[in-house]
Protein backbone atom coordinates (compact mmCIF):
# COMPACT_ATOMS: atom_id res chain seq x y z
CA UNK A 1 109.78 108.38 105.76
CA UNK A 2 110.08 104.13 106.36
CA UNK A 3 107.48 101.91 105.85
CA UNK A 4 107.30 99.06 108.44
CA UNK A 5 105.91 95.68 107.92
CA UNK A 6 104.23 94.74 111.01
CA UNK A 7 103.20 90.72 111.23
CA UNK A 8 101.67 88.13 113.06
CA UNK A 9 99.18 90.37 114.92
CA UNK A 10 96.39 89.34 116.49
CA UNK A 11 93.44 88.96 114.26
CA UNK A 12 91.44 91.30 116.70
CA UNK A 13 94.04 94.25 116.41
CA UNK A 14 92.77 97.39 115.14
CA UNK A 15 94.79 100.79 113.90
CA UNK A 16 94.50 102.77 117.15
CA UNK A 17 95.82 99.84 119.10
CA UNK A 18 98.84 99.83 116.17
CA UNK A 19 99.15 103.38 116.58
CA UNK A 20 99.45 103.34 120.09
CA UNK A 21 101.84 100.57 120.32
CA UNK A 22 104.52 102.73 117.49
CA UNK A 23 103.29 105.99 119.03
CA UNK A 24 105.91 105.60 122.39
CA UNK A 25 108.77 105.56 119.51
CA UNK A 26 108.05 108.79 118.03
CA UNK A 27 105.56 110.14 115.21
CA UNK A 28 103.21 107.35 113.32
CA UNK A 29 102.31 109.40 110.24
CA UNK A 30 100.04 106.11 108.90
CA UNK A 31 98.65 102.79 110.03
CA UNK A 32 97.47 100.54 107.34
CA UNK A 33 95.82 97.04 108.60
CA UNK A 34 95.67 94.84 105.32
CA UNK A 35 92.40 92.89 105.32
CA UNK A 36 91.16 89.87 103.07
CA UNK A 37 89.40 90.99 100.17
CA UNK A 38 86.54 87.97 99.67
CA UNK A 39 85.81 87.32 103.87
CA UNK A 40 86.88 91.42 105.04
CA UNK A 41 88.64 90.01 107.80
CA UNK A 42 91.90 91.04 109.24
CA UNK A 43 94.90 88.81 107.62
CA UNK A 44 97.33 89.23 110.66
CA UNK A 45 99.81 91.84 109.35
CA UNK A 46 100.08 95.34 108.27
CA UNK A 47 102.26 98.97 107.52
CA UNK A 48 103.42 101.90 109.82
CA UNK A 49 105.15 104.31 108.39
CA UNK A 50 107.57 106.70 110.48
CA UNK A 51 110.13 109.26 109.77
CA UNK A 52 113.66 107.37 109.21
CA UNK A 53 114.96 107.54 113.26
CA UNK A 54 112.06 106.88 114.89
CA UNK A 55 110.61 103.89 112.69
CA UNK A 56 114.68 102.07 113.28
CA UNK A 57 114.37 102.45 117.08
CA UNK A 58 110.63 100.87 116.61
CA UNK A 59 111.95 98.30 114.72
CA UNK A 60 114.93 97.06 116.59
CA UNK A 61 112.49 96.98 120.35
CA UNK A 62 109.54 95.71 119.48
CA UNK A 63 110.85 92.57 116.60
CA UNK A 64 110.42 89.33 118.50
CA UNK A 65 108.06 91.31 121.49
CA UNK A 66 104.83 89.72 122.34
CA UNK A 67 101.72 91.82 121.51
CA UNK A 68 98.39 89.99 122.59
CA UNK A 69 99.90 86.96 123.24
CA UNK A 70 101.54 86.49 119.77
CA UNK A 71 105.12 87.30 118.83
CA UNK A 72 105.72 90.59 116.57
CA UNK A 73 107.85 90.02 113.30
CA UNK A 74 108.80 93.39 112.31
CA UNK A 75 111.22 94.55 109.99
CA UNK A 76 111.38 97.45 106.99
CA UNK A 77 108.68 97.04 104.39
CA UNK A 78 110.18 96.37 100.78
CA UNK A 79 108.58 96.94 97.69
CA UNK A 80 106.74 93.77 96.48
CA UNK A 81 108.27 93.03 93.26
CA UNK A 82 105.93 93.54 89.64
CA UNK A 83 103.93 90.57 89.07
CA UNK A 84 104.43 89.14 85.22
CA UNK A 85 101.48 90.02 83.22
CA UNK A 86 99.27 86.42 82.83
CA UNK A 87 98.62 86.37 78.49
CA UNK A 88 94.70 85.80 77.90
CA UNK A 89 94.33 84.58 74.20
């Protein structure tokens, strides 16, 4: 399975319409739309993960595409490196 980070979406995008879009490259096993915590509105980006073939053909034709008149970064999703711990006295 490959995780793929999905930005600069339109703010009005929901999970269907990302499902849909990844759906005509194979099998979208999850959608994951990552919203601000303090306002609950979208934040423009988001995760689809795929099994390994289908999630590189996604990748390579639909980077740079326009999707509701904004241009799709897309690329595999990387583990966000551990934050350092802040020390509270």
């Amino acid at each position: 399975m490959k995780s793929i980070y999905v930005g600069n979406l339109p703010f009005d995008t929901s999970e269907e319409d990302l499902r849909g879009l990844f759906s005509a490259f194979g099998t979208v096993e999850s959608v994951k739309l990552i919203m601000d915590r303090e306002t609950g509105r979208p934040r423009g980006f988001g995760f689809v993960q795929m099994p390994e073939g289908d999630a590189t053909k996604a990748i390579e034709e639909l980077n740079g595409k326009d999707f509701g008149g904004r241009t799709l970064r897309i690329n595999e999703a990387h583990q966000r490196p551990p934050r350092p711990q802040s020390r509270r006295w």
